[in-house]
Structures are given as C-alpha cells and as structure tokens.
PDB file of N, CA and C in Angstrom:
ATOM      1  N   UNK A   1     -63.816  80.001  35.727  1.00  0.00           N
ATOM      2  CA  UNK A   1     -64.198  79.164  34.609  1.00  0.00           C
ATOM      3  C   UNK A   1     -65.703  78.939  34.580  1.00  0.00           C
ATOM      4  N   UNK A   2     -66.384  78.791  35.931  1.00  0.00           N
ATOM      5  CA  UNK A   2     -68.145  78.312  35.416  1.00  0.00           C
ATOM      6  C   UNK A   2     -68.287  79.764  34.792  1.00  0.00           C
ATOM      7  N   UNK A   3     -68.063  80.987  35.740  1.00  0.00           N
ATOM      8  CA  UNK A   3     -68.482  82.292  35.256  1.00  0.00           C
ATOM      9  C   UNK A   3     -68.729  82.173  33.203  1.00  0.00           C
ATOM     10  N   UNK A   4     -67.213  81.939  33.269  1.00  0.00           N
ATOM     11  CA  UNK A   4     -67.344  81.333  31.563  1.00  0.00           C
ATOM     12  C   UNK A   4     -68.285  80.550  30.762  1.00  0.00           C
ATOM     13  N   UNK A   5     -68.395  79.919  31.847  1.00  0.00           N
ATOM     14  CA  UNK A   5     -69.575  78.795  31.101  1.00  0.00           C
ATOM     15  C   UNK A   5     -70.681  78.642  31.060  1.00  0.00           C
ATOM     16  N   UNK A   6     -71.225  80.190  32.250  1.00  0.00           N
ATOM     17  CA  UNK A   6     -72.373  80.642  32.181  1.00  0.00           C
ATOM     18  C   UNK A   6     -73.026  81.247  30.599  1.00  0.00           C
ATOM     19  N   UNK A   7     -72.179  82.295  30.247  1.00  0.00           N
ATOM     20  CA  UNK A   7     -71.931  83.259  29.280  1.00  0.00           C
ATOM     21  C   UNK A   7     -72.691  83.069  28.265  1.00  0.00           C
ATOM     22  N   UNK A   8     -73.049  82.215  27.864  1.00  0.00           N
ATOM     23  CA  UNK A   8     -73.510  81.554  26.569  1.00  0.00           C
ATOM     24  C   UNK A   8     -74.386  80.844  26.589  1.00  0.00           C
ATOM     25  N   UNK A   9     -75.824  80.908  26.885  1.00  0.00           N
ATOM     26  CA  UNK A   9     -76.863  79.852  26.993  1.00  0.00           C
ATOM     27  C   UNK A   9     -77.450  78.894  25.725  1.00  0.00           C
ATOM     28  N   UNK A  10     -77.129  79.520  24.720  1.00  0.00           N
ATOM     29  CA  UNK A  10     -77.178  78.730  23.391  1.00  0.00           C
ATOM     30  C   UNK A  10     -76.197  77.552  23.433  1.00  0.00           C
ATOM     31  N   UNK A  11     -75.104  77.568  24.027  1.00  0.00           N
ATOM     32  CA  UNK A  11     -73.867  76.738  23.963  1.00  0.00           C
ATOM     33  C   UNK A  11     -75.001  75.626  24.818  1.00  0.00           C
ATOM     34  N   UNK A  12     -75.134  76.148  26.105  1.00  0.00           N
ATOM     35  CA  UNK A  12     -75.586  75.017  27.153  1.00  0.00           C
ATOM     36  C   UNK A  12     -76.638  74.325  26.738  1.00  0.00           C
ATOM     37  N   UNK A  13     -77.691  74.781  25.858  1.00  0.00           N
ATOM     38  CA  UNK A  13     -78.756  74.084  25.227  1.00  0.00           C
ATOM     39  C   UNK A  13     -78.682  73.663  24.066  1.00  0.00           C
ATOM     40  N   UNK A  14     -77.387  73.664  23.327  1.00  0.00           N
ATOM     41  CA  UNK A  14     -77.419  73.025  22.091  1.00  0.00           C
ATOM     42  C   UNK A  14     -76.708  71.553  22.954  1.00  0.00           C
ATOM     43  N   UNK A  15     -75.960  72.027  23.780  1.00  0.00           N
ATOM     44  CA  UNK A  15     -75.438  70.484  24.464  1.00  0.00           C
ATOM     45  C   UNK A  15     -76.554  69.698  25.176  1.00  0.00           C
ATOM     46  N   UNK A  16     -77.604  70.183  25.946  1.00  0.00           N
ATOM     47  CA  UNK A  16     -78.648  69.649  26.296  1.00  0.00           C
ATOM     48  C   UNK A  16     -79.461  68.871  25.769  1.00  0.00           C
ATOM     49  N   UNK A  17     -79.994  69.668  23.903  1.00  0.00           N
ATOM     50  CA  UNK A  17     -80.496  68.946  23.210  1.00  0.00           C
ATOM     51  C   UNK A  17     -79.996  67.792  22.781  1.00  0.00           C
ATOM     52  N   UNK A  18     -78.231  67.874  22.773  1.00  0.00           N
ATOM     53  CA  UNK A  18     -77.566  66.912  22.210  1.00  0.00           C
ATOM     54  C   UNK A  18     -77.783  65.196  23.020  1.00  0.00           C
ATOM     55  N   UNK A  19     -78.209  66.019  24.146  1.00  0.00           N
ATOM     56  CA  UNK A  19     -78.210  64.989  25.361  1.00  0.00           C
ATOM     57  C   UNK A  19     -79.276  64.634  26.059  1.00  0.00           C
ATOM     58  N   UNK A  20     -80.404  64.929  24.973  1.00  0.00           N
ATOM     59  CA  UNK A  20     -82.150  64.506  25.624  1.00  0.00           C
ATOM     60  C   UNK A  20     -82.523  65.693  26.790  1.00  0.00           C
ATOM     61  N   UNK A  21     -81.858  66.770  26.975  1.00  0.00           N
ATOM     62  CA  UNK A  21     -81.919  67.781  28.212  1.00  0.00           C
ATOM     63  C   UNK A  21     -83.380  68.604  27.694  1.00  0.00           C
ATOM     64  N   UNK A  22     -83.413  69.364  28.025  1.00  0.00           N
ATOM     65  CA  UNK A  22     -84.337  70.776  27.620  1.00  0.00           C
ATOM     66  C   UNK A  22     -83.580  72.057  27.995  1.00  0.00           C
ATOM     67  N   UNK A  23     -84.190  72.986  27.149  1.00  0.00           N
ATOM     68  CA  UNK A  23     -83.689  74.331  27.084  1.00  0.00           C
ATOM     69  C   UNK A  23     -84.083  75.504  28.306  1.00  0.00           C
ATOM     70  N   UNK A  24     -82.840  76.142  28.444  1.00  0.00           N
ATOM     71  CA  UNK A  24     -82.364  77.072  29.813  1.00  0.00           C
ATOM     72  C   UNK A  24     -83.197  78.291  29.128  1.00  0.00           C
ATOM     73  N   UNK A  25     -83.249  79.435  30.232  1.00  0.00           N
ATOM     74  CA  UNK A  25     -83.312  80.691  29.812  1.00  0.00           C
ATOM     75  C   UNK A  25     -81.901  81.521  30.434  1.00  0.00           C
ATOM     76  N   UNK A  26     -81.201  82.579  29.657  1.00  0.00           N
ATOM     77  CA  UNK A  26     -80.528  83.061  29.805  1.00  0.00           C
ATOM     78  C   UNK A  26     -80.125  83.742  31.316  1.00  0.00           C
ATOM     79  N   UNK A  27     -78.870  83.809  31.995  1.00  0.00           N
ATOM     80  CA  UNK A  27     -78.865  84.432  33.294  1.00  0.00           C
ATOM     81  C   UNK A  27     -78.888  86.351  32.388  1.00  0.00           C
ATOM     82  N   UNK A  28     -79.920  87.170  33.172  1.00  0.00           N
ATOM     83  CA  UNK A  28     -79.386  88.371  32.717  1.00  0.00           C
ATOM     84  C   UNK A  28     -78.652  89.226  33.548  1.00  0.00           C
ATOM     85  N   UNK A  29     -78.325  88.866  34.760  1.00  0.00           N
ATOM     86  CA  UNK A  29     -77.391  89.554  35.673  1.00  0.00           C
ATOM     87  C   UNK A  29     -75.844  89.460  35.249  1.00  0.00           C
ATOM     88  N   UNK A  30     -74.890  90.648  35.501  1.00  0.00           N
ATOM     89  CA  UNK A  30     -73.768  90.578  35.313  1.00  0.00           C
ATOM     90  C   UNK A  30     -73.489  89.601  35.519  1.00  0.00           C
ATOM     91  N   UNK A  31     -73.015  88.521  34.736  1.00  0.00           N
ATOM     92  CA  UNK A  31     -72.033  86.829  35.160  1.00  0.00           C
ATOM     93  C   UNK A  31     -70.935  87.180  36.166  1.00  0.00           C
ATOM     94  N   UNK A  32     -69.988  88.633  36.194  1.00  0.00           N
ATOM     95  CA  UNK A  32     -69.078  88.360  36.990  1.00  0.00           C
ATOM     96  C   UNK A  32     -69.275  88.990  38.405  1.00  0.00           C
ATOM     97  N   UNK A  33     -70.395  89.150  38.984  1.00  0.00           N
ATOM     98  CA  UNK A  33     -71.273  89.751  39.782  1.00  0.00           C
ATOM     99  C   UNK A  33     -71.677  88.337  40.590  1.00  0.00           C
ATOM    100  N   UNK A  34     -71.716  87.678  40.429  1.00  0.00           N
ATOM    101  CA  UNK A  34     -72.357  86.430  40.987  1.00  0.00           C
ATOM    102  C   UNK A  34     -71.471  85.946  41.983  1.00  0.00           C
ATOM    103  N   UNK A  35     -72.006  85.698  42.986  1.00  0.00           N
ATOM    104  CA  UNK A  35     -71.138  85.257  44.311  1.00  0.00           C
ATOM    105  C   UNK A  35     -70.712  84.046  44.066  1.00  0.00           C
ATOM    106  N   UNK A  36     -71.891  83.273  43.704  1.00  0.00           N
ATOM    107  CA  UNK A  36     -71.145  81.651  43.781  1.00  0.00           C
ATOM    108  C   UNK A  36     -71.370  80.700  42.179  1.00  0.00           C
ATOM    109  N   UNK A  37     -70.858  81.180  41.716  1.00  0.00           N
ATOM    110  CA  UNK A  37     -70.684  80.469  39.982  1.00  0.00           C
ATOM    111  C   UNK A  37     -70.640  79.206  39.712  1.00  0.00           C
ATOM    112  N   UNK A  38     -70.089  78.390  40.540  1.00  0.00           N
ATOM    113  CA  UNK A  38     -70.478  77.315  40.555  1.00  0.00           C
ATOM    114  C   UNK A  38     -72.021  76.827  40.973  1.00  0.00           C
ATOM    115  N   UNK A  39     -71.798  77.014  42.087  1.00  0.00           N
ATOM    116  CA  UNK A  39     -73.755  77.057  42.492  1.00  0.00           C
ATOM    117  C   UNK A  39     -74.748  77.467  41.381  1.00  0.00           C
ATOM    118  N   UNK A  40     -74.440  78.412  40.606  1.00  0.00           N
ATOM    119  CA  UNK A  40     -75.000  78.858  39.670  1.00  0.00           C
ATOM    120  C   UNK A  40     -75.271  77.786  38.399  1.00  0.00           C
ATOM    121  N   UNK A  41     -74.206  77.983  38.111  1.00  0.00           N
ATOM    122  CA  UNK A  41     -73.564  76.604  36.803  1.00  0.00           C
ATOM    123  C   UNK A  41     -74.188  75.362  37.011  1.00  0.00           C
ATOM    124  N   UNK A  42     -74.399  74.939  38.345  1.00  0.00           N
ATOM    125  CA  UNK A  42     -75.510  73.485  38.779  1.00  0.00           C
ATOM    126  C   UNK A  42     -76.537  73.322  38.889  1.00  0.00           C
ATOM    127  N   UNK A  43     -76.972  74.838  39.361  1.00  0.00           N
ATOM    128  CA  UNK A  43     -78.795  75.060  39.204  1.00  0.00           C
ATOM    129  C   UNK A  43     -79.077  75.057  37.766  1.00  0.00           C
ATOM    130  N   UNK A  44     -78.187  75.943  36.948  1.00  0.00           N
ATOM    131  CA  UNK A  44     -78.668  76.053  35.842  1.00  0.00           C
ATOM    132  C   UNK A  44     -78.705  74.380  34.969  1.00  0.00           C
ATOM    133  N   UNK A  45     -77.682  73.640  35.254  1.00  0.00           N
ATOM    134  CA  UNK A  45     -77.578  72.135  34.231  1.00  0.00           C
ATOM    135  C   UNK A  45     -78.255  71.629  34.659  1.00  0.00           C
ATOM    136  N   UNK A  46     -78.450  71.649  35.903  1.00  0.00           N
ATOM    137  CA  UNK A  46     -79.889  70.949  36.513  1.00  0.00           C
ATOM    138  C   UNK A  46     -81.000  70.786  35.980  1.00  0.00           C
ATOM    139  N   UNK A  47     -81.754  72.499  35.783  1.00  0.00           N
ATOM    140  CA  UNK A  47     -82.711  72.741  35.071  1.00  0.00           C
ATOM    141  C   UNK A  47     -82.731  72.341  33.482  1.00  0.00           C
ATOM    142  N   UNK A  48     -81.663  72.393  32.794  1.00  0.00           N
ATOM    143  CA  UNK A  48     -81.364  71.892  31.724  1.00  0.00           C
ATOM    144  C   UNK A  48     -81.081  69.740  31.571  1.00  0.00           C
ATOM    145  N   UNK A  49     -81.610  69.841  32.581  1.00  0.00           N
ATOM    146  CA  UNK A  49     -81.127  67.889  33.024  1.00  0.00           C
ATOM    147  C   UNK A  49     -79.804  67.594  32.662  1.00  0.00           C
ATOM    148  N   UNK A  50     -78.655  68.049  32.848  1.00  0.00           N
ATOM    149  CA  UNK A  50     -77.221  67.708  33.167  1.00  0.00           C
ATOM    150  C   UNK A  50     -77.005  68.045  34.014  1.00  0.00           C
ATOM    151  N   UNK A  51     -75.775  67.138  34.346  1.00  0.00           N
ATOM    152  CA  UNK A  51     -74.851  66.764  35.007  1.00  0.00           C
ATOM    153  C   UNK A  51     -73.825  67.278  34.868  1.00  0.00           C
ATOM    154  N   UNK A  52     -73.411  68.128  36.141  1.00  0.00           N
ATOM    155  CA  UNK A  52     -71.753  68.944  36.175  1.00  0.00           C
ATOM    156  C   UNK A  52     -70.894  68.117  36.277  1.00  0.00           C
ATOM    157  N   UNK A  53     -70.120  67.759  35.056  1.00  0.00           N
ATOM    158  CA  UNK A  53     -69.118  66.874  34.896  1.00  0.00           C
ATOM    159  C   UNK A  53     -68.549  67.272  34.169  1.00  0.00           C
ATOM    160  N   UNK A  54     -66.529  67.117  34.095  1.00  0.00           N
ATOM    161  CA  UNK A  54     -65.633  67.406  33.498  1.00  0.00           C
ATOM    162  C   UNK A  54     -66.001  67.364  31.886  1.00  0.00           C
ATOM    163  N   UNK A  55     -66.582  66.551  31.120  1.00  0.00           N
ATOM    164  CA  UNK A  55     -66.929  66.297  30.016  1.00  0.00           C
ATOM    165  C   UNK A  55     -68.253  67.459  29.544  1.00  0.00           C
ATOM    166  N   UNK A  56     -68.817  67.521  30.316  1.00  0.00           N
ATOM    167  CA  UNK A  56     -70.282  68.398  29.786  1.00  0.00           C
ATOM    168  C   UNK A  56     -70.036  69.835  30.120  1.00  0.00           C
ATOM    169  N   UNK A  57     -69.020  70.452  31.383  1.00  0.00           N
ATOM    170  CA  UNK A  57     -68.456  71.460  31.064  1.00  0.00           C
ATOM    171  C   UNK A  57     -66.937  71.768  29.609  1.00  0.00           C
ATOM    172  N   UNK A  58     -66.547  70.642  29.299  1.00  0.00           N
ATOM    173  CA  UNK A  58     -65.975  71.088  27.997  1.00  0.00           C
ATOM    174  C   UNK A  58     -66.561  70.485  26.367  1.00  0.00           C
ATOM    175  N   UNK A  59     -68.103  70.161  26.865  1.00  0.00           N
ATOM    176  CA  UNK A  59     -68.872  70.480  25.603  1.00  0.00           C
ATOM    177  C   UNK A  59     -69.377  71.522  25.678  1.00  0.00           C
ATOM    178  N   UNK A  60     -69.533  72.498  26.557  1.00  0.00           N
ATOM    179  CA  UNK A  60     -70.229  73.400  26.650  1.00  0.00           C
ATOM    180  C   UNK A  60     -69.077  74.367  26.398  1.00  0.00           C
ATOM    181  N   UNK A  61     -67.836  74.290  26.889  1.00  0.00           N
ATOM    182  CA  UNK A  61     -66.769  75.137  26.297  1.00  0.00           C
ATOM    183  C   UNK A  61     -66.793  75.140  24.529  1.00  0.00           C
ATOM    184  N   UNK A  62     -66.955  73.736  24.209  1.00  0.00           N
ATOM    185  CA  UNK A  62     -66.726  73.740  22.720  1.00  0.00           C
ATOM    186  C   UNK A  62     -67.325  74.618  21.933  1.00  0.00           C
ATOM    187  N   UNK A  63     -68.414  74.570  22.276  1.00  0.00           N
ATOM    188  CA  UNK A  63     -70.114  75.109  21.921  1.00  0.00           C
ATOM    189  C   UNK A  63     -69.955  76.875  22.439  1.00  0.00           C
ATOM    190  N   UNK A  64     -69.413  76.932  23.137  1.00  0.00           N
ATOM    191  CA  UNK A  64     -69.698  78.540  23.885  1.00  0.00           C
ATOM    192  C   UNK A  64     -68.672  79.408  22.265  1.00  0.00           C
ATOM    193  N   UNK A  65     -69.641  80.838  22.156  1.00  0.00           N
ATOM    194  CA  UNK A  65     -69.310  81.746  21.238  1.00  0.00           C
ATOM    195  C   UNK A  65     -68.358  82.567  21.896  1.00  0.00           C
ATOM    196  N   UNK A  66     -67.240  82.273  21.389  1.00  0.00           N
ATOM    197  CA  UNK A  66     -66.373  83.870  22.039  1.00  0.00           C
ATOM    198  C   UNK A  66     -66.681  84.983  22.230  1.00  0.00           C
ATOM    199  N   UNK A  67     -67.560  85.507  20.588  1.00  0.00           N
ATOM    200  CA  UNK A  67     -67.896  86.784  20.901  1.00  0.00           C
ATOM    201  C   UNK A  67     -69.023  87.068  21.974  1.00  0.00           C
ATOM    202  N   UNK A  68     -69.502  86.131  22.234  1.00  0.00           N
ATOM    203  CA  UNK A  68     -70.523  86.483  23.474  1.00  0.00           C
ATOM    204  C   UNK A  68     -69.515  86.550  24.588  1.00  0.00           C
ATOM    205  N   UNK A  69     -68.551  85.448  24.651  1.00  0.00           N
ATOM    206  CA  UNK A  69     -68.056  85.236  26.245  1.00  0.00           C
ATOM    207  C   UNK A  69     -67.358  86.625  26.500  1.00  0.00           C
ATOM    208  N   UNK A  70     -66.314  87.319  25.687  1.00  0.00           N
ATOM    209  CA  UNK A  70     -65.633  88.289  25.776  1.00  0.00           C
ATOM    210  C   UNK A  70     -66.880  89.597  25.800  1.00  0.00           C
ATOM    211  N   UNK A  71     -68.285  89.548  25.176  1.00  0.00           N
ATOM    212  CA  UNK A  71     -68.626  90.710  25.748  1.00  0.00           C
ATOM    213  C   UNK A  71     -69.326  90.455  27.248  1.00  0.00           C
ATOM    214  N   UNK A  72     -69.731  89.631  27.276  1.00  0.00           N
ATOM    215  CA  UNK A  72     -70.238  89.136  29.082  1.00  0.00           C
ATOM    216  C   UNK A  72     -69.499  89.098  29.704  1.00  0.00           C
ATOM    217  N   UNK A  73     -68.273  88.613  29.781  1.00  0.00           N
ATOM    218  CA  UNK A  73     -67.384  88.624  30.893  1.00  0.00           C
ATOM    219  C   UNK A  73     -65.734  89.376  30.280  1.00  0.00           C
ATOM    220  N   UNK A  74     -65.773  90.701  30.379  1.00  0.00           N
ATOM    221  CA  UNK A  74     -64.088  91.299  30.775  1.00  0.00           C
ATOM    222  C   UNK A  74     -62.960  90.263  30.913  1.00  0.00           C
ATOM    223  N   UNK A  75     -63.240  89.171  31.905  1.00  0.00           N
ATOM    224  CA  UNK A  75     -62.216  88.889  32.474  1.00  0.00           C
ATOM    225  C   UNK A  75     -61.632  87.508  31.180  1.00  0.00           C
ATOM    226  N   UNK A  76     -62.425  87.565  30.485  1.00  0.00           N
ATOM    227  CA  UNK A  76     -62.351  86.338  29.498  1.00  0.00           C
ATOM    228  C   UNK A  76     -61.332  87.358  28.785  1.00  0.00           C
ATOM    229  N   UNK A  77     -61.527  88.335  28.126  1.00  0.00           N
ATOM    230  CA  UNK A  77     -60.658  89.311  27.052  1.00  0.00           C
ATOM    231  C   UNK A  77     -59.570  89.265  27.509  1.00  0.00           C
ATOM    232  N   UNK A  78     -59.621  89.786  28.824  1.00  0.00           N
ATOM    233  CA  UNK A  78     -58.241  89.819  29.497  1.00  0.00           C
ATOM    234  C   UNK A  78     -57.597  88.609  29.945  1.00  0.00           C
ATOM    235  N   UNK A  79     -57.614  87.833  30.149  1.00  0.00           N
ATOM    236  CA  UNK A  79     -57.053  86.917  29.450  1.00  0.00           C
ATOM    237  C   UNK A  79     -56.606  86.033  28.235  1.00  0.00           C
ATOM    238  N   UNK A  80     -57.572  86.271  27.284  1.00  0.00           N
ATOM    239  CA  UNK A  80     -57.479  85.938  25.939  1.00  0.00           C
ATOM    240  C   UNK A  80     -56.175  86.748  25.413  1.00  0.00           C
ATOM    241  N   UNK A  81     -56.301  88.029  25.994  1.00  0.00           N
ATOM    242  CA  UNK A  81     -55.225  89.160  25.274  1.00  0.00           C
ATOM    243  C   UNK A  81     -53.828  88.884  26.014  1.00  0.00           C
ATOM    244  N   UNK A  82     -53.890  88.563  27.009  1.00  0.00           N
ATOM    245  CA  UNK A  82     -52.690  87.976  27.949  1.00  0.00           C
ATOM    246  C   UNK A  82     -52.254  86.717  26.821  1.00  0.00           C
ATOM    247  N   UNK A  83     -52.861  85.662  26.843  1.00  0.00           N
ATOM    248  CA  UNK A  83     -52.707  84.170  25.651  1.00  0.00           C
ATOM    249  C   UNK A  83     -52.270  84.618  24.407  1.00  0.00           C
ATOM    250  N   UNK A  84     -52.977  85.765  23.697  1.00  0.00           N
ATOM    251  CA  UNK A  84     -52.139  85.712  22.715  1.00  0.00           C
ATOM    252  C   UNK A  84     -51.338  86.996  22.210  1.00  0.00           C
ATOM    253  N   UNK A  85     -51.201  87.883  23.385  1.00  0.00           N
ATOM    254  CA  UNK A  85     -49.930  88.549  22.923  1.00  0.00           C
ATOM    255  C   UNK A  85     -48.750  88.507  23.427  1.00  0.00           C
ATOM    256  N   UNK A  86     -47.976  88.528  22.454  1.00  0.00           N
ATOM    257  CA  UNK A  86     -46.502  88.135  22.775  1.00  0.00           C
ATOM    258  C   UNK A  86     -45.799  89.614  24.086  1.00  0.00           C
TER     259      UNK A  86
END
C-alpha cells in the first residue's frame, strides 16, 4: 500500500497544499524496487511537512490518479483486475 501511495506525487502535494505543507519532487526509481516503502512514504511526508497518519494516507489515496498508479506500479493492475473481474 505505501508503494501505492508513493505513485503519484501530485496527489501528495495537492494534500500538502491542502494542509499548509510544501511541494515534493517525484521518486523516479521503480516504486516497486524499493526495499523499504514505508521508510520511503515518511521521508517523503516529512519533506512535504506531514504526518503518516491513517487519515493523510487516505487523502492521498483520494487524490492519487489511477492512471498513473497502474502505470507505476503492475502490482496495482493486478489487483484492480483481480477486484473487478468476475
């Protein structure tokens, strides 16, 4: 799930702005390449002045573009396609 919530840096800085934060720069390394995603996900809100909390990771879900998440991360499709086919 952070892997996910990496995906989309527009998502994380439109929530930032929402929240007096400042704006991230994009990770450009494979997201699902990353050893520790969480670690990741905290440096990055950090730098953005949030706080990893249940609430600010599902504004940042709200905010995150599918079509970005499914081309950054495989593992999002494949599951998406698991969810909605019968």
């Amino acid at each position: 799930m952070d892997t996910w919530l990496l995906a989309d840096t527009d998502a994380i800085n439109r929530v930032a702005a929402s929240r007096g934060g400042r704006s991230v720069q994009p990770i450009r390394d494979p997201l699902e390449q990353i050893q520790d995603p969480k670690a990741t996900l905290q440096t990055l809100l950090s730098e953005a002045r949030l706080n990893y909390t249940p609430e600010v990771c599902r504004l940042i879900a709200a905010e995150t573009d599918l079509a970005i998440l499914r081309k950054r991360c495989r593992s999002f499709g494949e599951f998406e396609k698991k969810v909605l086919d019968p």
